[in-house]
N, C-alpha and C. Protein backbone atom coordinates (compact mmCIF):
# COMPACT_ATOMS: atom_id res chain seq x y z
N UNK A 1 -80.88 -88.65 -226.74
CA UNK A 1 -81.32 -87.97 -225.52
C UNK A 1 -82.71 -88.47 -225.14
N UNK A 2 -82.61 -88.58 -224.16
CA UNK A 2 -84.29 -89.07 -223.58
C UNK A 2 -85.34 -87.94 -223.49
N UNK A 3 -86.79 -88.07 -223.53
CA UNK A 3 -87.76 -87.67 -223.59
C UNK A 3 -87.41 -86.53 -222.58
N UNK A 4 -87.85 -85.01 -222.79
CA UNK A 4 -88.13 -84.53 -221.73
C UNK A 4 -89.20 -84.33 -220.81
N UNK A 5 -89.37 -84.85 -219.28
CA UNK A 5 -90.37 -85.00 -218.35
C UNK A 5 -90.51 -83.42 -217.51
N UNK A 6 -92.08 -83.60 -217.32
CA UNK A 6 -92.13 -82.21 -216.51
C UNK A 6 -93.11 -83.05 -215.46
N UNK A 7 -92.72 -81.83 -214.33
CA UNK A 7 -93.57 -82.76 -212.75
C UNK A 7 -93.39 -81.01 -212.37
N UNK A 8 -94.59 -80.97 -211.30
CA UNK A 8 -94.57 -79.67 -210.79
C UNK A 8 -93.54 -80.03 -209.55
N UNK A 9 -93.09 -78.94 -209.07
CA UNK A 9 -91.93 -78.26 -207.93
C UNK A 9 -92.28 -78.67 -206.75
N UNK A 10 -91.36 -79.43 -206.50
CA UNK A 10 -91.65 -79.55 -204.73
C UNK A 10 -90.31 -78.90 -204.30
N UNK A 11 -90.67 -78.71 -202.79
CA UNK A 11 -89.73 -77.93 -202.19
C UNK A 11 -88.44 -78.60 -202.11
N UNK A 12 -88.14 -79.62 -202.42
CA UNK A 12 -87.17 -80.40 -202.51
C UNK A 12 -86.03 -80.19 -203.05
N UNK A 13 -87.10 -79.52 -204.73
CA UNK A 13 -86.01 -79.27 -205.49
C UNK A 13 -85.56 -77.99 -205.43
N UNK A 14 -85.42 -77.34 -204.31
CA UNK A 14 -84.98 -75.86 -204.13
C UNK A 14 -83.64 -76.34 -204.48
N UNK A 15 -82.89 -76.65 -203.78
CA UNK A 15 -81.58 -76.57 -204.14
C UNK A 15 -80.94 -76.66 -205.54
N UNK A 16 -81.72 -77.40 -206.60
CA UNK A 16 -81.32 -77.78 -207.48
C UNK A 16 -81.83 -76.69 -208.35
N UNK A 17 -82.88 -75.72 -208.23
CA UNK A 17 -83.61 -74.91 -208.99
C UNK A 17 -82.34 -73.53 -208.71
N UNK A 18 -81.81 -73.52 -206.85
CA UNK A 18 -81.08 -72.47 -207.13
C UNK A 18 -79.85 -72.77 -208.29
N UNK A 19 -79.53 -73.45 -208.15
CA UNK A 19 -77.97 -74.13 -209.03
C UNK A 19 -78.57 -73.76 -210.59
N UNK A 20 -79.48 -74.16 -210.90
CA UNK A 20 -80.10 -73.91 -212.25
C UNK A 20 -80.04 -72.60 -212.57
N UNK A 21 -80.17 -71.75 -211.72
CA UNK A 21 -80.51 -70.26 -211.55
C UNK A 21 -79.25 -69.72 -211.52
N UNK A 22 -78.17 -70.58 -211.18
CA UNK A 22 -77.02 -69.44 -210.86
C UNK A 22 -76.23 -69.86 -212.10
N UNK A 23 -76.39 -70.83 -212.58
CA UNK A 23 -75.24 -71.50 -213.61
C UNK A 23 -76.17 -70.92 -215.09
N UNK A 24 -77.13 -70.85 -214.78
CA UNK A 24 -77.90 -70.24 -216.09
C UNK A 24 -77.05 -68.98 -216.30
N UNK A 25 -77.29 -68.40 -216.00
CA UNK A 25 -76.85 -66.66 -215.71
C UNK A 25 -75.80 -66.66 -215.91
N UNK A 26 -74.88 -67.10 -215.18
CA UNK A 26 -73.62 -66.93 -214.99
C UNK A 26 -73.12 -67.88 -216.96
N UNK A 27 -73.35 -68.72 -217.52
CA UNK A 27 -72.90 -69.60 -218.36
C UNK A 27 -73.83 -69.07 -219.72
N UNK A 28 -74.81 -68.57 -219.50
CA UNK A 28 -75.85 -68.67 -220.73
C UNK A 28 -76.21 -66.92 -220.83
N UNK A 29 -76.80 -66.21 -220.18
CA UNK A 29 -76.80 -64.71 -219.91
C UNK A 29 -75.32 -63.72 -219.68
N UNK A 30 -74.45 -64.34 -219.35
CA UNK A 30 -72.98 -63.54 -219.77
C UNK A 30 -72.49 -63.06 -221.36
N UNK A 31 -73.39 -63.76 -222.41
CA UNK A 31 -73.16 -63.00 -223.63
C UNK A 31 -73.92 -62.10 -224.06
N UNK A 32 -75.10 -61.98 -223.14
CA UNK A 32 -76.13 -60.36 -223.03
C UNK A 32 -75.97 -59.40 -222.07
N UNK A 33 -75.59 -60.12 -221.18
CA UNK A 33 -75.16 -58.38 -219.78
C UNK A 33 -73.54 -59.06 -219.08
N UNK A 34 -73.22 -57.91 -218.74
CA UNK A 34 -72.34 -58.00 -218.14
C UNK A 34 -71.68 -58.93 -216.62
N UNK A 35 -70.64 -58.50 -216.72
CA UNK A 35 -70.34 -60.03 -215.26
C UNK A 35 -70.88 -59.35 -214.40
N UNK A 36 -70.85 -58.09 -214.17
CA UNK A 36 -71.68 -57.11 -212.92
C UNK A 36 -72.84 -57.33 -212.90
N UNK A 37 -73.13 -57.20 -213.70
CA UNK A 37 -74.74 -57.32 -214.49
C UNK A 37 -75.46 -58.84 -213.73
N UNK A 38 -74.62 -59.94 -214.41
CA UNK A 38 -74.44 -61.14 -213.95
C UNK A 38 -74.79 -61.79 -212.36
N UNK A 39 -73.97 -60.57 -211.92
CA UNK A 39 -73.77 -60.85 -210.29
C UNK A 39 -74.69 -60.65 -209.72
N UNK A 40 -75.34 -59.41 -210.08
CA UNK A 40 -76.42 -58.62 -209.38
C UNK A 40 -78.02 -59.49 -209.79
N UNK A 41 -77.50 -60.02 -210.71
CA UNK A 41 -79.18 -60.96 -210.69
C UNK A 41 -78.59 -62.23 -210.26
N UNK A 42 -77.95 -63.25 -209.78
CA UNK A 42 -77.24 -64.10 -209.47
C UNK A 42 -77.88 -63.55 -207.82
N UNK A 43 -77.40 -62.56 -206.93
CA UNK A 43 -77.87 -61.75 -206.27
C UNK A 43 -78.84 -62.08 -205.76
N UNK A 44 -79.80 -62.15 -206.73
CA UNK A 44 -81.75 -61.72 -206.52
C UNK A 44 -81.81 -63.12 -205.66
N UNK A 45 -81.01 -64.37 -205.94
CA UNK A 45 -81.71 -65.63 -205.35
C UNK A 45 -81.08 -66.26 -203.82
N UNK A 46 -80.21 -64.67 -203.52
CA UNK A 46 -79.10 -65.12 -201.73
C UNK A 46 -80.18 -65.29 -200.62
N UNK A 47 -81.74 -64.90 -201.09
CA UNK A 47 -82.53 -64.93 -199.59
C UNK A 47 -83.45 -66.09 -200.34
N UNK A 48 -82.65 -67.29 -200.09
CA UNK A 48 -83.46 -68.26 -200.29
C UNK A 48 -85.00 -68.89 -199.85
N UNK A 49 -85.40 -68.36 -198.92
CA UNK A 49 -86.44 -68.50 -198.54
C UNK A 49 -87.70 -67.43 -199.40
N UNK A 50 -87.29 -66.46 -200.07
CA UNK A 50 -87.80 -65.37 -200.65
C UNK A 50 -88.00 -66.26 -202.10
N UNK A 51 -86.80 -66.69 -202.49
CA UNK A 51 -86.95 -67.18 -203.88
C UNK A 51 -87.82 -68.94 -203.81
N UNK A 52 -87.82 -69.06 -202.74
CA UNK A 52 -88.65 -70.54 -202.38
C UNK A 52 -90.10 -70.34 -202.64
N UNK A 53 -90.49 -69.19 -201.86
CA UNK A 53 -91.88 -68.51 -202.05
C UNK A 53 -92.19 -68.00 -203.48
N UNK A 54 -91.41 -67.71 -204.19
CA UNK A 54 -91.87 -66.92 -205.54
C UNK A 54 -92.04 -68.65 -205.99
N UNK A 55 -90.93 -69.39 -205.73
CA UNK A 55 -91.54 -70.79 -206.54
C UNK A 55 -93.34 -71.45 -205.86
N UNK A 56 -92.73 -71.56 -204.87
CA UNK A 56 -94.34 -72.53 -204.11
C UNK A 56 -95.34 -71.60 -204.41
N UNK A 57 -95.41 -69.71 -204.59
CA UNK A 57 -96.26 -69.36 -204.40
C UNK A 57 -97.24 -68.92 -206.43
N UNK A 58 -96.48 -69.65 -207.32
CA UNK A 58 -96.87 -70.13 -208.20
C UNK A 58 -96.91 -71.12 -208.62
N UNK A 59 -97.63 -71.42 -210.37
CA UNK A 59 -97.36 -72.71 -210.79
C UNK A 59 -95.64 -73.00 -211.14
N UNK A 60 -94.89 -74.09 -210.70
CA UNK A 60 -93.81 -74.08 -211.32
C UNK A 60 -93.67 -75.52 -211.82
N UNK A 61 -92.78 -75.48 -213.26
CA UNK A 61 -92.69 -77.03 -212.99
C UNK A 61 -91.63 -77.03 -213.28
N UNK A 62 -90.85 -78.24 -212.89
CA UNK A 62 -89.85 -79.12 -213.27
C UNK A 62 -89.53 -79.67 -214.78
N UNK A 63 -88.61 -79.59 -215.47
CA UNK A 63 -88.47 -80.26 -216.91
C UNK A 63 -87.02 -81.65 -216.41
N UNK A 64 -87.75 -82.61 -216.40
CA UNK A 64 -86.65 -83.77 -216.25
C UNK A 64 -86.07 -84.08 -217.40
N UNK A 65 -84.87 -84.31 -217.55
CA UNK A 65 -83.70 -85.88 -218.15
C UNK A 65 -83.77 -86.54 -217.35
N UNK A 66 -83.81 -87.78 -217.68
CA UNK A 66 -83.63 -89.35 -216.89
C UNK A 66 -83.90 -88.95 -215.44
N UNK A 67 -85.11 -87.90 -215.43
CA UNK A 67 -85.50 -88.89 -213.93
C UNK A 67 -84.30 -86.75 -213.25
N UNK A 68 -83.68 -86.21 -213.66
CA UNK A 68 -82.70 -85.15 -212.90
C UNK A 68 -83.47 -84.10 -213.49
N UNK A 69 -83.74 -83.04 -213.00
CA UNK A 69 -84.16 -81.69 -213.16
C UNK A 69 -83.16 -81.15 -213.77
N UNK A 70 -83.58 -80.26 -215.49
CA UNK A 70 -82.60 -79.70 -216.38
C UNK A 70 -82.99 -78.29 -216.45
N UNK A 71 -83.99 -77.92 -216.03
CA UNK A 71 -84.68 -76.35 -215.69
C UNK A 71 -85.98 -76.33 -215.11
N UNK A 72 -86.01 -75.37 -214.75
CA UNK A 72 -87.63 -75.05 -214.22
C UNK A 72 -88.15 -73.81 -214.93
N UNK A 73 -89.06 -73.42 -214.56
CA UNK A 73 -90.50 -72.70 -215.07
C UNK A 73 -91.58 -72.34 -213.95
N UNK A 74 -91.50 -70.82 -214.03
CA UNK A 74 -93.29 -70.63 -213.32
C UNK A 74 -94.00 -69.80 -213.97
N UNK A 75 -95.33 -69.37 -213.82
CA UNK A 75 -95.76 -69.25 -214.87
C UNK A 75 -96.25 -67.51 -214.03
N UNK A 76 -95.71 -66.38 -215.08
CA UNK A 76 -94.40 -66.52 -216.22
C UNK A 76 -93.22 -65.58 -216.08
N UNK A 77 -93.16 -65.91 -214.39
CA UNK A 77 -91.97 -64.98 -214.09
C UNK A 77 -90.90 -65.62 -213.80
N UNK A 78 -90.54 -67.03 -214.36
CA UNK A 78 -88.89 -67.40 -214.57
C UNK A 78 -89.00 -68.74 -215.32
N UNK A 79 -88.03 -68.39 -216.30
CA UNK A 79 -87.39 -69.82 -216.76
C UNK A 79 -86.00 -69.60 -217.12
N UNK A 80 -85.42 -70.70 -216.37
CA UNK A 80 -84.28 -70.99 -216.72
C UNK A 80 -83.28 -72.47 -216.73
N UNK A 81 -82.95 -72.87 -217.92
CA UNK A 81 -82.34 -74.03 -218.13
C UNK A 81 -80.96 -74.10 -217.89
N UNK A 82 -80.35 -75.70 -217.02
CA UNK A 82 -79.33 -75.80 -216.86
C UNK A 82 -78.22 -75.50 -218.31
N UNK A 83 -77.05 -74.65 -218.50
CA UNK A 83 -76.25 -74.97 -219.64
C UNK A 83 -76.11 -76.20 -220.35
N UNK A 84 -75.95 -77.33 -219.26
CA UNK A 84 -75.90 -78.14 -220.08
C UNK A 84 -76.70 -79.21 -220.90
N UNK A 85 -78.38 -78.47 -221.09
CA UNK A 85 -79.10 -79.01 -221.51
C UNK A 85 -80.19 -77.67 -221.88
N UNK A 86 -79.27 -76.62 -222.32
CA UNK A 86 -79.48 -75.51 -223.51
C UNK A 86 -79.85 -75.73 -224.85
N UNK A 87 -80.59 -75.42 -225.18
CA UNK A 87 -80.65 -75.50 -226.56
C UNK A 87 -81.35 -76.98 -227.06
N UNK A 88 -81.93 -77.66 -226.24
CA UNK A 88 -82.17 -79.51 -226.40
C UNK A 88 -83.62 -79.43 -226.28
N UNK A 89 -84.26 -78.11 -225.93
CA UNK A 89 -86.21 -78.35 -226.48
C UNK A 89 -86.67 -78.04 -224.72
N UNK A 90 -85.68 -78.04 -223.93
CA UNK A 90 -86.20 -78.24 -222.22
C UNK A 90 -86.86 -76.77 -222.27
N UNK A 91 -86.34 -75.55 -222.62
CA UNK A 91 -87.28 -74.27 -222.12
C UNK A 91 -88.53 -74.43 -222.91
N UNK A 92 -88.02 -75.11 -224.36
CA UNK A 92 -89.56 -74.69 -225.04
C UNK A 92 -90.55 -75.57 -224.35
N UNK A 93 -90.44 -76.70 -223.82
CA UNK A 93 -90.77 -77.62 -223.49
C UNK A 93 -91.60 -77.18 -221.68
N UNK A 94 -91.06 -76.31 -221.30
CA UNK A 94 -91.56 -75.68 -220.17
C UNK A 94 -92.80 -74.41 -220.79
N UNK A 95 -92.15 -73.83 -221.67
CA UNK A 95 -93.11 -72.69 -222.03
C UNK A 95 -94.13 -73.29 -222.61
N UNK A 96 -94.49 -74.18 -223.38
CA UNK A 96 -95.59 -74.53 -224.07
C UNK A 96 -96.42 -75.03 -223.51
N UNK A 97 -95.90 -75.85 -221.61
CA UNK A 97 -96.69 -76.26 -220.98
C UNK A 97 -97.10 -75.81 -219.93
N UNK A 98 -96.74 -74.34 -219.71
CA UNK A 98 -97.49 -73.37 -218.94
C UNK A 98 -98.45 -72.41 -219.89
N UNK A 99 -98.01 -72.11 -220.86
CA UNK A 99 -99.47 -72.06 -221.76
C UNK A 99 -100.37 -72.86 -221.82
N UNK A 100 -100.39 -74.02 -222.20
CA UNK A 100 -101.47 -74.51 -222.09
C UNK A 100 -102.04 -74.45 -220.74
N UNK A 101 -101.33 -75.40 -219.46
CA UNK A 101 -101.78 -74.64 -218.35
C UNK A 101 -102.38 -73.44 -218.40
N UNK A 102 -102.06 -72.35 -218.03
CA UNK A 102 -102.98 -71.06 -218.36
C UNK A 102 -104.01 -71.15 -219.28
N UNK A 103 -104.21 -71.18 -220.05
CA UNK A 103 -105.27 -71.59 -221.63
C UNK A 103 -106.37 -72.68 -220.68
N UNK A 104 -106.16 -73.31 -220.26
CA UNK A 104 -106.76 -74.07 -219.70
C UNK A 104 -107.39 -73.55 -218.17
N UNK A 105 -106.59 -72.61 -217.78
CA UNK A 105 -107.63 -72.05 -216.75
C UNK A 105 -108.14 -70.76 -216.92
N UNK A 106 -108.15 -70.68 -218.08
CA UNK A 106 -109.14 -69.64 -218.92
C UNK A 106 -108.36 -68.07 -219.08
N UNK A 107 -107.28 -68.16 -218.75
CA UNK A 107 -106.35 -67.22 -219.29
C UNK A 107 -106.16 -66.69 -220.68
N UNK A 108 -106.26 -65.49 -221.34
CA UNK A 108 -106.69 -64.97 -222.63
C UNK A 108 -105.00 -64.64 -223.42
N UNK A 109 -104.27 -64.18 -222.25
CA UNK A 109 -102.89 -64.12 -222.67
C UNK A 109 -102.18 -64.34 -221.73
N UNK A 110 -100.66 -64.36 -222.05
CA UNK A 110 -99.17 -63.92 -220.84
C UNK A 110 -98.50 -63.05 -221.17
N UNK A 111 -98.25 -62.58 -220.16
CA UNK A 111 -97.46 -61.56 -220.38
C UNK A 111 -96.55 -61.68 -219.56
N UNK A 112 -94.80 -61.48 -220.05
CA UNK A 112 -93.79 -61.98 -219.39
C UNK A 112 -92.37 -60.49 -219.64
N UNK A 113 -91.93 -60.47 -218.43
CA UNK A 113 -90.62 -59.71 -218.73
C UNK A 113 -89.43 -60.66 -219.14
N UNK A 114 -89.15 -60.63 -220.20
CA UNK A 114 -88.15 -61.61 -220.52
C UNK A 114 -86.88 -60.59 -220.87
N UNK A 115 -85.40 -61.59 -220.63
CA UNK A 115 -84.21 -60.95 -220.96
C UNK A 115 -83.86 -61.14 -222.26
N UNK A 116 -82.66 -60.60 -221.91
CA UNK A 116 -82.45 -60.56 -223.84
C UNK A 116 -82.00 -62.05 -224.47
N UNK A 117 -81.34 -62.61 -223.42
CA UNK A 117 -80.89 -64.10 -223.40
C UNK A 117 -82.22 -65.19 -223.81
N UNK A 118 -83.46 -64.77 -223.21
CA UNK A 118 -84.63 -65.72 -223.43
C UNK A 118 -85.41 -65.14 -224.36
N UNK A 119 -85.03 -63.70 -224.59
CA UNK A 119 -86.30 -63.48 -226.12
C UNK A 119 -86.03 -64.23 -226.95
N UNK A 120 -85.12 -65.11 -227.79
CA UNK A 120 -85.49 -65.33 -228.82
C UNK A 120 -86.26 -66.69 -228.80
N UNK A 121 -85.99 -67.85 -227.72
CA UNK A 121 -86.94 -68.58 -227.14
C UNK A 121 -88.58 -68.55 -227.42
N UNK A 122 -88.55 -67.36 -226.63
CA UNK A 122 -90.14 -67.08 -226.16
C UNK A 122 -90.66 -66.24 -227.81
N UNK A 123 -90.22 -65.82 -228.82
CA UNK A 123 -90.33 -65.46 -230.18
C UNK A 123 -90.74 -66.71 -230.62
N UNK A 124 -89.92 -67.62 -230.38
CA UNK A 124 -90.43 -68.99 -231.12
C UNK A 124 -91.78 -69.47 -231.00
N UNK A 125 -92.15 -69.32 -229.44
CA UNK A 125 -93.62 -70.20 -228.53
C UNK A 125 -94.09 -68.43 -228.95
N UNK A 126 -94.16 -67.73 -230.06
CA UNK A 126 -95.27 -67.07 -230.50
C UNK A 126 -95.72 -65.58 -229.36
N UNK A 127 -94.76 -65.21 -228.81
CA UNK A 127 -94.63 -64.07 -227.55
C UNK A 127 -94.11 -62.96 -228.56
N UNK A 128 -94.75 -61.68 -228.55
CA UNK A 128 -94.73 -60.52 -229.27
C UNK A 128 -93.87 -59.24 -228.33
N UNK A 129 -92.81 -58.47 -228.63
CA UNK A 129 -92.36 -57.81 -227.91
C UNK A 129 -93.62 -56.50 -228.00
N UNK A 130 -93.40 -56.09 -226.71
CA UNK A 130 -94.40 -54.76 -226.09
C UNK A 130 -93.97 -53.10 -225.87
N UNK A 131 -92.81 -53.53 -225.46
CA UNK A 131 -91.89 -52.62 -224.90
C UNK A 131 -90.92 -53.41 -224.16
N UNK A 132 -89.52 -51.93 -223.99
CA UNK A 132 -88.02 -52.80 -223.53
C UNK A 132 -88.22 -52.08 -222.13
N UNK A 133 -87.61 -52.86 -221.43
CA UNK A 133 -87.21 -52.48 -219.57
C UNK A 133 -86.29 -51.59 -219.33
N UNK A 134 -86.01 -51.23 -218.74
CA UNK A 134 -84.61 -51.25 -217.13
C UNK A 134 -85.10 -51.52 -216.51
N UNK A 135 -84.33 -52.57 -215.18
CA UNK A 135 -84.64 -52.43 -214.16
C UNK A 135 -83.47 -52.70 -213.20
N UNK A 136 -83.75 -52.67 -212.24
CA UNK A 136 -82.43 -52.18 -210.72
C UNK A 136 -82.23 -53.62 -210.27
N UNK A 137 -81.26 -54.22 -210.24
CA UNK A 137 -80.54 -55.21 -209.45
C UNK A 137 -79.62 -54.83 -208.48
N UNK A 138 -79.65 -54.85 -207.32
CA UNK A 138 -78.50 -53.91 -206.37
C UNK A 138 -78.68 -53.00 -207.40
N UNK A 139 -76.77 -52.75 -207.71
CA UNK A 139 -76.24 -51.77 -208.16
C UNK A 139 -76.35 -51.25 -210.06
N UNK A 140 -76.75 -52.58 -210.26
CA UNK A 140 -77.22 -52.62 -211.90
C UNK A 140 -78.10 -52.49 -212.32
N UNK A 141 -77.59 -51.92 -213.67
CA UNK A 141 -79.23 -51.69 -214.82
C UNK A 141 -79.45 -53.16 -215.36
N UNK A 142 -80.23 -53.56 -215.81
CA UNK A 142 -80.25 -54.88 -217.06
C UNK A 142 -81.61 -54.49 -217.49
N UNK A 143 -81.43 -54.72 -218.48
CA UNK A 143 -82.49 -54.23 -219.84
C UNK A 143 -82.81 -55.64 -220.34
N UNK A 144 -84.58 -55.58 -219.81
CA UNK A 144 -85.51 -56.70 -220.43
C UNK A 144 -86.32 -56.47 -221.41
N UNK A 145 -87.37 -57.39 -221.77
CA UNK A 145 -88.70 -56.92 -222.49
C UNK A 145 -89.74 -57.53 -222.20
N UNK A 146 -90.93 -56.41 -222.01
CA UNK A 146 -91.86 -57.16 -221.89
C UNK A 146 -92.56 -57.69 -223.66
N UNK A 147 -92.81 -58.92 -222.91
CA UNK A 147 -93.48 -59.81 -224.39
C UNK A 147 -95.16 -60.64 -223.71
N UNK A 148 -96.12 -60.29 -224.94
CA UNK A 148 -97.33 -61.36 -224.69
C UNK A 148 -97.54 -62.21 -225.33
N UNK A 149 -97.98 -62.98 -225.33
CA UNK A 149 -98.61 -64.18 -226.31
C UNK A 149 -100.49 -64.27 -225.98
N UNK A 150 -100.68 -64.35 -227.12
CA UNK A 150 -102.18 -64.71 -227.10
C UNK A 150 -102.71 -65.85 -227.53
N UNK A 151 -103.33 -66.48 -226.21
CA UNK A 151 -103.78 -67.95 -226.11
C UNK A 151 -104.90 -68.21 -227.00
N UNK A 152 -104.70 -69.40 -227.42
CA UNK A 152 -106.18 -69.86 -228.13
C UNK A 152 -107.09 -70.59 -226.77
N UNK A 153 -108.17 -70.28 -227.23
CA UNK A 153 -108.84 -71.36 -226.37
C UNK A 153 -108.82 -72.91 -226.40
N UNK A 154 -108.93 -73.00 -224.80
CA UNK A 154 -108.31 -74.51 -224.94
C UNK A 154 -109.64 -75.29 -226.19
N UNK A 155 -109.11 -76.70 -226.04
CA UNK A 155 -110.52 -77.56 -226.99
C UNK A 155 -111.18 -78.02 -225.59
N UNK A 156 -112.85 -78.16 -226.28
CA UNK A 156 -113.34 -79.09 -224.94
C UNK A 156 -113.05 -80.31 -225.37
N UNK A 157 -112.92 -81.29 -224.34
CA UNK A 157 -112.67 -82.47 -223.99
C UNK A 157 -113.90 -83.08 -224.32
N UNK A 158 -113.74 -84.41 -224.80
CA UNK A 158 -114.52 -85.32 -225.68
C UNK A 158 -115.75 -85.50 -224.96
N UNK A 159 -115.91 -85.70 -223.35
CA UNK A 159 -116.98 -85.73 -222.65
C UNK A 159 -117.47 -84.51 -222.61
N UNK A 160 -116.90 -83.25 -222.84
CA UNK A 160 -117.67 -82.04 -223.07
C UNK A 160 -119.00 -81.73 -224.00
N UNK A 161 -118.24 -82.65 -225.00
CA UNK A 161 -118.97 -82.40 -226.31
C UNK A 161 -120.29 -82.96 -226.76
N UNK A 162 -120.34 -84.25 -226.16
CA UNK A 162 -121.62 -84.78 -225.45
C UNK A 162 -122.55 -84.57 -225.18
């Protein structure tokens, strides 16, 4: 498998971020909530112009294979990886580099509502559960958690030190 590449979000890749978003859920989150369940956050992304703005109006980036977008990331209200490049290092590979991002603009922690599908992920990149959710999708409950992680400070850079 080739290296995984990250590039921040252009509006370009809306289309491909929704597809990421719906095939996630639907393929990878169906063994934690239900197909209703499923639908109703599947749901959250029909006013595309709404979910365009939650991307442009944070940091998001892109995680490439060869050059194709395999998930995205913003920092730190979504990640989600295509199925078929689950489990291959692409989410951790997004989370570790919006931490540092953050860490680097002097951010002390994150704090993220994550599902039950991405806690054990975000357990790995060192995110502590806080407390568990409900919350309302249309007609559904789905039960998250909030989790933080606490950043180290970044290092200064070699001309810093000077």
């Amino acid at each position: 498998m080739s290296a995984i590449g990250l590039r921040p979000f252009l509006v370009s890749d809306l289309p491909r971020c929704l597809s990421i978003f719906a095939t996630s859920i639907a393929e990878l989150a169906s063994e934690d909530y239900s197909e209703d369940q499923c639908e109703a956050w599947i749901a959250a992304a029909e006013d595309t112009k709404a979910f365009a703005k939650r991307l442009t109006d944070s940091i998001t980036l892109i995680a490439t294979l060869d050059g194709e977008p395999a998930g995205f990331a913003s920092l730190i209200d979504m990640i989600y990886v295509d199925p078929e490049f689950a489990r291959k290092g692409v989410g951790t590979a997004l989370l570790d580099a919006l931490s540092r991002l953050a860490a680097a603009r002097g951010a002390k922690s994150l704090l993220a509502d994550v599902s039950d599908t991405a806690k054990p992920l975000f357990e790995r990149q060192g995110y502590i559960a806080e407390r568990r959710n409900l919350v309302t999708l249309g007609d559904e409950w789905l039960g998250n958690t909030t989790m933080r992680k606490t950043l180290a400070a970044p290092e200064p850079s070699a001309s810093a030190r000077h």
